[in-house]
C-alpha atoms as a PDB file:
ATOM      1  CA  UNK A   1      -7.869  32.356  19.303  1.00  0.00           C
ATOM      2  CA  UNK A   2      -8.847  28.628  18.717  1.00  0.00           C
ATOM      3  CA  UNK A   3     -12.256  27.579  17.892  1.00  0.00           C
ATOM      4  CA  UNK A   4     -12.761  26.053  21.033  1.00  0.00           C
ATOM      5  CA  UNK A   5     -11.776  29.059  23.119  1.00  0.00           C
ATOM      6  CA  UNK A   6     -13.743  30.671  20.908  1.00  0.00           C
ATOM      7  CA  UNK A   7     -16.902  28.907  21.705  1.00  0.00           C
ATOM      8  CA  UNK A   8     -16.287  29.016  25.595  1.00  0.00           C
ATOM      9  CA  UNK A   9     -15.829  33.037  25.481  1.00  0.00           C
ATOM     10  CA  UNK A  10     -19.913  32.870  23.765  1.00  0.00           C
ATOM     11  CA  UNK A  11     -21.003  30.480  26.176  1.00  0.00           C
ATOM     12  CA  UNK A  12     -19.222  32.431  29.243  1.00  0.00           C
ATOM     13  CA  UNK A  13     -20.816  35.939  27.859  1.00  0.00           C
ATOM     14  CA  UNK A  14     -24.372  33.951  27.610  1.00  0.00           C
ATOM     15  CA  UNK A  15     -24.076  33.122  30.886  1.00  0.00           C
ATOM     16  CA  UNK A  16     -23.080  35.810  32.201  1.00  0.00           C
ATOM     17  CA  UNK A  17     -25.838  37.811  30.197  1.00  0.00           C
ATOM     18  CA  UNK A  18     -28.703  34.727  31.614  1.00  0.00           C
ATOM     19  CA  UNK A  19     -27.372  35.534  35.217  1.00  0.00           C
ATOM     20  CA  UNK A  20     -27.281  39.208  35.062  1.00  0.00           C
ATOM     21  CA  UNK A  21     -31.112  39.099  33.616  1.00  0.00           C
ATOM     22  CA  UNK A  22     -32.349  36.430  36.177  1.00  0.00           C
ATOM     23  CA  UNK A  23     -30.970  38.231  39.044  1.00  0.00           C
ATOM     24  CA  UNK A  24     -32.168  41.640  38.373  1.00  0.00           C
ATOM     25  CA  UNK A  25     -35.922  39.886  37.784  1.00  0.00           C
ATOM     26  CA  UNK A  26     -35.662  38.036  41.110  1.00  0.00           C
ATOM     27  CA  UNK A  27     -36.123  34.849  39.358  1.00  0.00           C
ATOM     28  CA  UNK A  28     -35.005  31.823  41.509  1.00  0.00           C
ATOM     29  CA  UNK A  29     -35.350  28.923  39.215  1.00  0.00           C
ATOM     30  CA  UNK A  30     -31.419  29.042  37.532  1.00  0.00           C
ATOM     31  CA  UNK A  31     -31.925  25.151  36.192  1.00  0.00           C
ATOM     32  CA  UNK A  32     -31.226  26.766  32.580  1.00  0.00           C
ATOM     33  CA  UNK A  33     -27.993  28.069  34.202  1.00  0.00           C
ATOM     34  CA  UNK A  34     -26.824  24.709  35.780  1.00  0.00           C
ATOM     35  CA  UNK A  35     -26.751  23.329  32.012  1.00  0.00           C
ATOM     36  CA  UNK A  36     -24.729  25.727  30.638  1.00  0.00           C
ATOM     37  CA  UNK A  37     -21.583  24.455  31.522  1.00  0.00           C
ATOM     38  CA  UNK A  38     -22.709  20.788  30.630  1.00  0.00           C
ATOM     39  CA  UNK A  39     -22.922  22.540  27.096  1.00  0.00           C
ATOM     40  CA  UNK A  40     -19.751  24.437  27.255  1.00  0.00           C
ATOM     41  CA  UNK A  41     -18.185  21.343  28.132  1.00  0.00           C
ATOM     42  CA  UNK A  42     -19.686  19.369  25.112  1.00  0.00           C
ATOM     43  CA  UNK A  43     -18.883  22.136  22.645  1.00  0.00           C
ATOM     44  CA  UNK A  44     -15.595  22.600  23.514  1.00  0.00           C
ATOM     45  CA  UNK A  45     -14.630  18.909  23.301  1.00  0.00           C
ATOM     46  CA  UNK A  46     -16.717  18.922  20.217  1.00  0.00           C
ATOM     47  CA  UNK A  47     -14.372  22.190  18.597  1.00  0.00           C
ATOM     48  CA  UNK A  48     -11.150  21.156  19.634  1.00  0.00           C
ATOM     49  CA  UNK A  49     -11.840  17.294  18.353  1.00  0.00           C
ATOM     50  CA  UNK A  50      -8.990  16.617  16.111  1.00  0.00           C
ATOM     51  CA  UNK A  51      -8.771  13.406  13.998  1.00  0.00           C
ATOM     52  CA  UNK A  52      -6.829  10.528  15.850  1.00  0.00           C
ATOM     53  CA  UNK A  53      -2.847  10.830  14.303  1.00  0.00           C
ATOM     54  CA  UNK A  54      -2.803   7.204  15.119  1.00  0.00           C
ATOM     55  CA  UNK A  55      -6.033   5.814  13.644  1.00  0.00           C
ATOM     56  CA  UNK A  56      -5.716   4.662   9.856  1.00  0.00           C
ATOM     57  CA  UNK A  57     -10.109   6.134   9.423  1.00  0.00           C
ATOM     58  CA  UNK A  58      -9.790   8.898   7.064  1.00  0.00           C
ATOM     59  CA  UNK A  59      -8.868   9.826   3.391  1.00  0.00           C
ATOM     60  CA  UNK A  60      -4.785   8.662   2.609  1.00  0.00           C
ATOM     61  CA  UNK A  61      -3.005  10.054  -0.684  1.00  0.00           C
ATOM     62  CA  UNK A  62      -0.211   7.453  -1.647  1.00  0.00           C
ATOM     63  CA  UNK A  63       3.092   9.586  -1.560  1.00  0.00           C
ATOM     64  CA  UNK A  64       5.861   6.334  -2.045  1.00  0.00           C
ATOM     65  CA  UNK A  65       4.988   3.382  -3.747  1.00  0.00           C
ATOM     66  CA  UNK A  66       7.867   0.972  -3.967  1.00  0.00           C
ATOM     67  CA  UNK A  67       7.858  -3.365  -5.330  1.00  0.00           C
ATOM     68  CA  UNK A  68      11.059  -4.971  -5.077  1.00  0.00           C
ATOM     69  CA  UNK A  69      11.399  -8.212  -7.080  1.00  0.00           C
ATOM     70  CA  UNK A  70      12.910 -11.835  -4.993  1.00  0.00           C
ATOM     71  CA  UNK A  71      16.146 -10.485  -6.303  1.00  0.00           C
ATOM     72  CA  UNK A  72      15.787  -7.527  -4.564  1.00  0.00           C
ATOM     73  CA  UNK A  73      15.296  -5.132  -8.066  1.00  0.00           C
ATOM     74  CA  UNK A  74      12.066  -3.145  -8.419  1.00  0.00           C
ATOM     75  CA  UNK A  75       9.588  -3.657 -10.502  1.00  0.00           C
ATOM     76  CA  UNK A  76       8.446  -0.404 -12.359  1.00  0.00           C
ATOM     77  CA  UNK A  77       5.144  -1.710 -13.569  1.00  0.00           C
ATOM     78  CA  UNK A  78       3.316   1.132 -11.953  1.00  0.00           C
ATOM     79  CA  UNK A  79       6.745   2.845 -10.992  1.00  0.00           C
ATOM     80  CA  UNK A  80       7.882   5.055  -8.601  1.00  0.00           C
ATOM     81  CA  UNK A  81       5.925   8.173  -9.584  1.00  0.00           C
ATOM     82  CA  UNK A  82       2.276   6.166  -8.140  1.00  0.00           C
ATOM     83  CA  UNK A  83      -0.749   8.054  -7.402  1.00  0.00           C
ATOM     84  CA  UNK A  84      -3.289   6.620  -5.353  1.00  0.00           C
ATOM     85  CA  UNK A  85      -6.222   6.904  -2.712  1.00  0.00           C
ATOM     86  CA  UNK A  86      -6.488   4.488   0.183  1.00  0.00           C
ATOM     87  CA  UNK A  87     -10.184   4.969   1.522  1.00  0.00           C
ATOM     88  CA  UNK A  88     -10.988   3.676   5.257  1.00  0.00           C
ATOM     89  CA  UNK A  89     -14.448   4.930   6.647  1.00  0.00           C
ATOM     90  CA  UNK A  90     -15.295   5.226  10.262  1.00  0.00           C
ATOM     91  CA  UNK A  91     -17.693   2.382   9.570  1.00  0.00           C
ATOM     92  CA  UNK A  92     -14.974  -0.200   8.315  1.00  0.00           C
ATOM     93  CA  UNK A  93     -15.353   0.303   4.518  1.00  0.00           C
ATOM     94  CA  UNK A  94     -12.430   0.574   2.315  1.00  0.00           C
ATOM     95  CA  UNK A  95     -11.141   2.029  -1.274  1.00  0.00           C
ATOM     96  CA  UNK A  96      -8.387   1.552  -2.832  1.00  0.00           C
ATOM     97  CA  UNK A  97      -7.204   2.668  -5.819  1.00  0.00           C
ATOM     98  CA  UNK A  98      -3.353   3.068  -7.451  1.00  0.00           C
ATOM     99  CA  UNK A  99      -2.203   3.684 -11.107  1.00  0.00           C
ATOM    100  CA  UNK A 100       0.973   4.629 -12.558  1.00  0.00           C
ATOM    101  CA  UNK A 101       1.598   8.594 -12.935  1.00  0.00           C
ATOM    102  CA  UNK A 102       3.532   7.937 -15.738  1.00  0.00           C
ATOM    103  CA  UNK A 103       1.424   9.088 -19.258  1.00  0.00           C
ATOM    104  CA  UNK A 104      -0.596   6.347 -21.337  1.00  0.00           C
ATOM    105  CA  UNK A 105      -1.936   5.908 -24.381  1.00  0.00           C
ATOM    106  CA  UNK A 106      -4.892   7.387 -25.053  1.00  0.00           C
ATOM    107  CA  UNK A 107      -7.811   4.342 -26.180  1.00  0.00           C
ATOM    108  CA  UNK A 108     -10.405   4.023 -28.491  1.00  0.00           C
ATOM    109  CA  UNK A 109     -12.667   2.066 -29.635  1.00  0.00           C
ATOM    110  CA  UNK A 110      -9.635   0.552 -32.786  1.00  0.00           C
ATOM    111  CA  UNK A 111      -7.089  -0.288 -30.008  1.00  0.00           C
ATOM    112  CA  UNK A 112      -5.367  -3.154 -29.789  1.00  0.00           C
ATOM    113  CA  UNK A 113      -5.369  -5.338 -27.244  1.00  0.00           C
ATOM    114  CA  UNK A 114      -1.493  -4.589 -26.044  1.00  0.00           C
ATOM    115  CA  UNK A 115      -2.864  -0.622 -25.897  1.00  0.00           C
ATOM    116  CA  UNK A 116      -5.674  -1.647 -23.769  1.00  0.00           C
ATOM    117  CA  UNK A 117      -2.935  -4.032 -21.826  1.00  0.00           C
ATOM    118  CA  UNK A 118      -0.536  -1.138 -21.072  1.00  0.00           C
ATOM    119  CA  UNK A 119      -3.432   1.444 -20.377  1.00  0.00           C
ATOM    120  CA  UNK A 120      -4.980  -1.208 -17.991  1.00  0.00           C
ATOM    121  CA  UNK A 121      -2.788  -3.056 -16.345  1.00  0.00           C
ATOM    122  CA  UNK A 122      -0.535  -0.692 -14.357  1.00  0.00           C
ATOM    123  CA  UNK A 123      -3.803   0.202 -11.911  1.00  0.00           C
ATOM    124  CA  UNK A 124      -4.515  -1.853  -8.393  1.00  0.00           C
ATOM    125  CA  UNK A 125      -8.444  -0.930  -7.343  1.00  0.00           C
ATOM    126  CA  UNK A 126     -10.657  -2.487  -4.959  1.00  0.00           C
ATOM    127  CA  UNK A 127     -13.415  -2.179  -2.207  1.00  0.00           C
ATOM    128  CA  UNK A 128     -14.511  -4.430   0.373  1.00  0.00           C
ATOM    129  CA  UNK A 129     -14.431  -4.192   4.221  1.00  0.00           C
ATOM    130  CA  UNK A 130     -11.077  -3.389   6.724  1.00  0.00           C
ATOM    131  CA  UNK A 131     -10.207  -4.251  10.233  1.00  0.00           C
ATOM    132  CA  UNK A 132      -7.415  -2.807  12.436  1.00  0.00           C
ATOM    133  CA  UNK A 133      -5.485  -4.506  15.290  1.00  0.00           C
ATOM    134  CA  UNK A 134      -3.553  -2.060  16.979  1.00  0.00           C
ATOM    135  CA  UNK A 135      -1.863  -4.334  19.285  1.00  0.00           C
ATOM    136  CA  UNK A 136      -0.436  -6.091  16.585  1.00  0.00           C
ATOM    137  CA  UNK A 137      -0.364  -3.036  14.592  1.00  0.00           C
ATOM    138  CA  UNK A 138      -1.708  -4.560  11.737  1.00  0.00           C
ATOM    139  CA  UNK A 139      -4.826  -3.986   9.452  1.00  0.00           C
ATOM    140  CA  UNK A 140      -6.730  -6.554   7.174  1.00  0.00           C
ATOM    141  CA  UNK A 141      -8.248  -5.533   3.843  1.00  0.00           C
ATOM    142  CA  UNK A 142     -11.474  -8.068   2.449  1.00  0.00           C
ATOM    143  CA  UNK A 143     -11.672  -7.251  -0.751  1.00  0.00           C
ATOM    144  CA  UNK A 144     -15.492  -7.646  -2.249  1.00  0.00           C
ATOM    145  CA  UNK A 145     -14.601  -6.678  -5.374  1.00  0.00           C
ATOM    146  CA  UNK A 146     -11.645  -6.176  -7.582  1.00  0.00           C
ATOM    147  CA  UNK A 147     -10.247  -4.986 -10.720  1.00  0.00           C
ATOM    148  CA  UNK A 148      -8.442  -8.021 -10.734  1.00  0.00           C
ATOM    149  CA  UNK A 149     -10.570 -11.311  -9.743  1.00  0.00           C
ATOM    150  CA  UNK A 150      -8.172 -13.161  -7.842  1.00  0.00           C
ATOM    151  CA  UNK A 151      -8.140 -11.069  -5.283  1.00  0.00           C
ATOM    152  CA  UNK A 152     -11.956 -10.995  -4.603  1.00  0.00           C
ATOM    153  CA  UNK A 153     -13.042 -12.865  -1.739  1.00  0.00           C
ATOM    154  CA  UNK A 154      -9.566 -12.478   0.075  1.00  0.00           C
ATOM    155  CA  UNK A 155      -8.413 -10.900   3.036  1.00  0.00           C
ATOM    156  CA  UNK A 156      -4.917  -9.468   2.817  1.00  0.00           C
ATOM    157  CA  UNK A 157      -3.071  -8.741   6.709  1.00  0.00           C
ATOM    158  CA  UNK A 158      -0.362  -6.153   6.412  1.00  0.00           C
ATOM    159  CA  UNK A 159       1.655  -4.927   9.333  1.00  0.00           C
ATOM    160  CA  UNK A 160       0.978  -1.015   9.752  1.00  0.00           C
ATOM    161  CA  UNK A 161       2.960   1.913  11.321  1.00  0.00           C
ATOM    162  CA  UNK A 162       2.977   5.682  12.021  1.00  0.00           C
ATOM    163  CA  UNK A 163       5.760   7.393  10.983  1.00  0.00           C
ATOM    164  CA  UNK A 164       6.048  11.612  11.025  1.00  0.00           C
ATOM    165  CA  UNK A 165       1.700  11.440  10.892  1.00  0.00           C
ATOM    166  CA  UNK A 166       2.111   9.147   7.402  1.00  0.00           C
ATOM    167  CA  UNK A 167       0.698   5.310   7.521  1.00  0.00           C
ATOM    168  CA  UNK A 168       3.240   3.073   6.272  1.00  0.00           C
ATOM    169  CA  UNK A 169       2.508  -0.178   5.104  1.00  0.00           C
ATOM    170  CA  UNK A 170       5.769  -2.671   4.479  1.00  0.00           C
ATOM    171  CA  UNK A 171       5.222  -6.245   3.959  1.00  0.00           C
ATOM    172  CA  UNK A 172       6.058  -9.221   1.443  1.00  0.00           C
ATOM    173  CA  UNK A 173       4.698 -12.046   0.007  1.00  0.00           C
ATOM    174  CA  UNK A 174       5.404 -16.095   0.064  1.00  0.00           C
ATOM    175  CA  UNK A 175       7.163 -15.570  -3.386  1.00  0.00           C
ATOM    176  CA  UNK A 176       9.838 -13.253  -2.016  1.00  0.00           C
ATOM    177  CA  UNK A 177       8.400  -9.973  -3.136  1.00  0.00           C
ATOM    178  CA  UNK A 178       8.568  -6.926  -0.499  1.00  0.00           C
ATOM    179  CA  UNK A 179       6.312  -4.149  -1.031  1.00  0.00           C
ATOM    180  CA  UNK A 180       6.430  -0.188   0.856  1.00  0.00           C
ATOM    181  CA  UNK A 181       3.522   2.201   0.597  1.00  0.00           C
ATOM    182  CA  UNK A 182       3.958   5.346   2.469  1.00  0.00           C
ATOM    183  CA  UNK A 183       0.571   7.546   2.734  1.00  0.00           C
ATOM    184  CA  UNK A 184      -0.605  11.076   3.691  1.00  0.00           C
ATOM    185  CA  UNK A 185      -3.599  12.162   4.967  1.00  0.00           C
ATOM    186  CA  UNK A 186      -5.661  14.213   3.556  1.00  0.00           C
ATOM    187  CA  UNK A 187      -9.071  14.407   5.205  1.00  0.00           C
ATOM    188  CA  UNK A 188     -10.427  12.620   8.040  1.00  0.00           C
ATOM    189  CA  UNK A 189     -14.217  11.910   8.674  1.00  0.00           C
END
């Protein structure tokens, strides 16, 4: 038994219970009564509520991360095996964060600056603000701030899609590249 037919069963009983008790005290005002089903109504639209499959608010694990060069090779900078989080709040704030899966070196404070360059560099993270356009199926990240600063200050417009419940986002860039990000979700808000 679902939640929601769950809570209509406990409102019906109550109900049924009020009735039962009003009647047998010859009680005439039933305006309590007339509200129950108001509240059933809410309740059950508030148990069955299910996050929208086609709305990109909610908590996104990167599953496929893919860069393919002008030439049409990939880049493996971060690599195939990705992780990330992709952040988007009901209120229009945004996280994102990617890094390689593949193992680094460990730093300290004697590194050297090409072992903080390769423990660095293969990780994408910023915040800022989104918009969606589902007409056009597209979604806008402004980033307010950035791991790297050239992209602070910037909106970025990517074309969007739902594909088996996953958010893909596929687009490329004035310099030939093409990018794919395919991600899952894990929680909604």
């Amino acid at each position: 038994m679902t939640l929601s037919d769950q809570v209509k069963n406990a409102v019906t009983r109550l109900i049924w219970v009020a009735r039962s008790r009003a009647f047998a005290r010859g009680r005439k005002n039933m305006r309590p009564l007339f509200l129950a089903p108001a509240l059933l109504l809410a309740l059950s639209f508030q148990a069955s509520a299910q996050p929208d499959q086609h709305s990109v608010v909610g908590v996104w694990e990167l599953i496929e991360y893919h860069d393919w060069e002008p030439d049409g090779g990939e880049n493996l900078t971060i690599g195939p095996e990705a992780e990330g989080v992709f952040i988007y709040s009901p209120d229009g704030n945004l996280s994102l964060h990617i890094m390689t899966g593949v193992d680094r070196p460990a730093i300290n404070s004697d590194s050297s600056d090409a072992d903080l360059g390769q423990a660095f560099r293969p990780y994408i993270g910023y915040y800022g603000k989104y918009s969606v356009d589902y007409d056009a199926m597209t979604i806008t990240h402004h980033v307010e701030g950035a791991k790297n600063p050239n992209r602070i200050g910037r909106s970025a417009e990517r074309p969007i899609r739902f594909e088996d419940g996953d958010l893909i986002l596929e687009f490329g860039n004035d310099a030939g590249w093409r990018f794919y990000r395919r991600l899952r979700r894990t929680e909604g808000f």
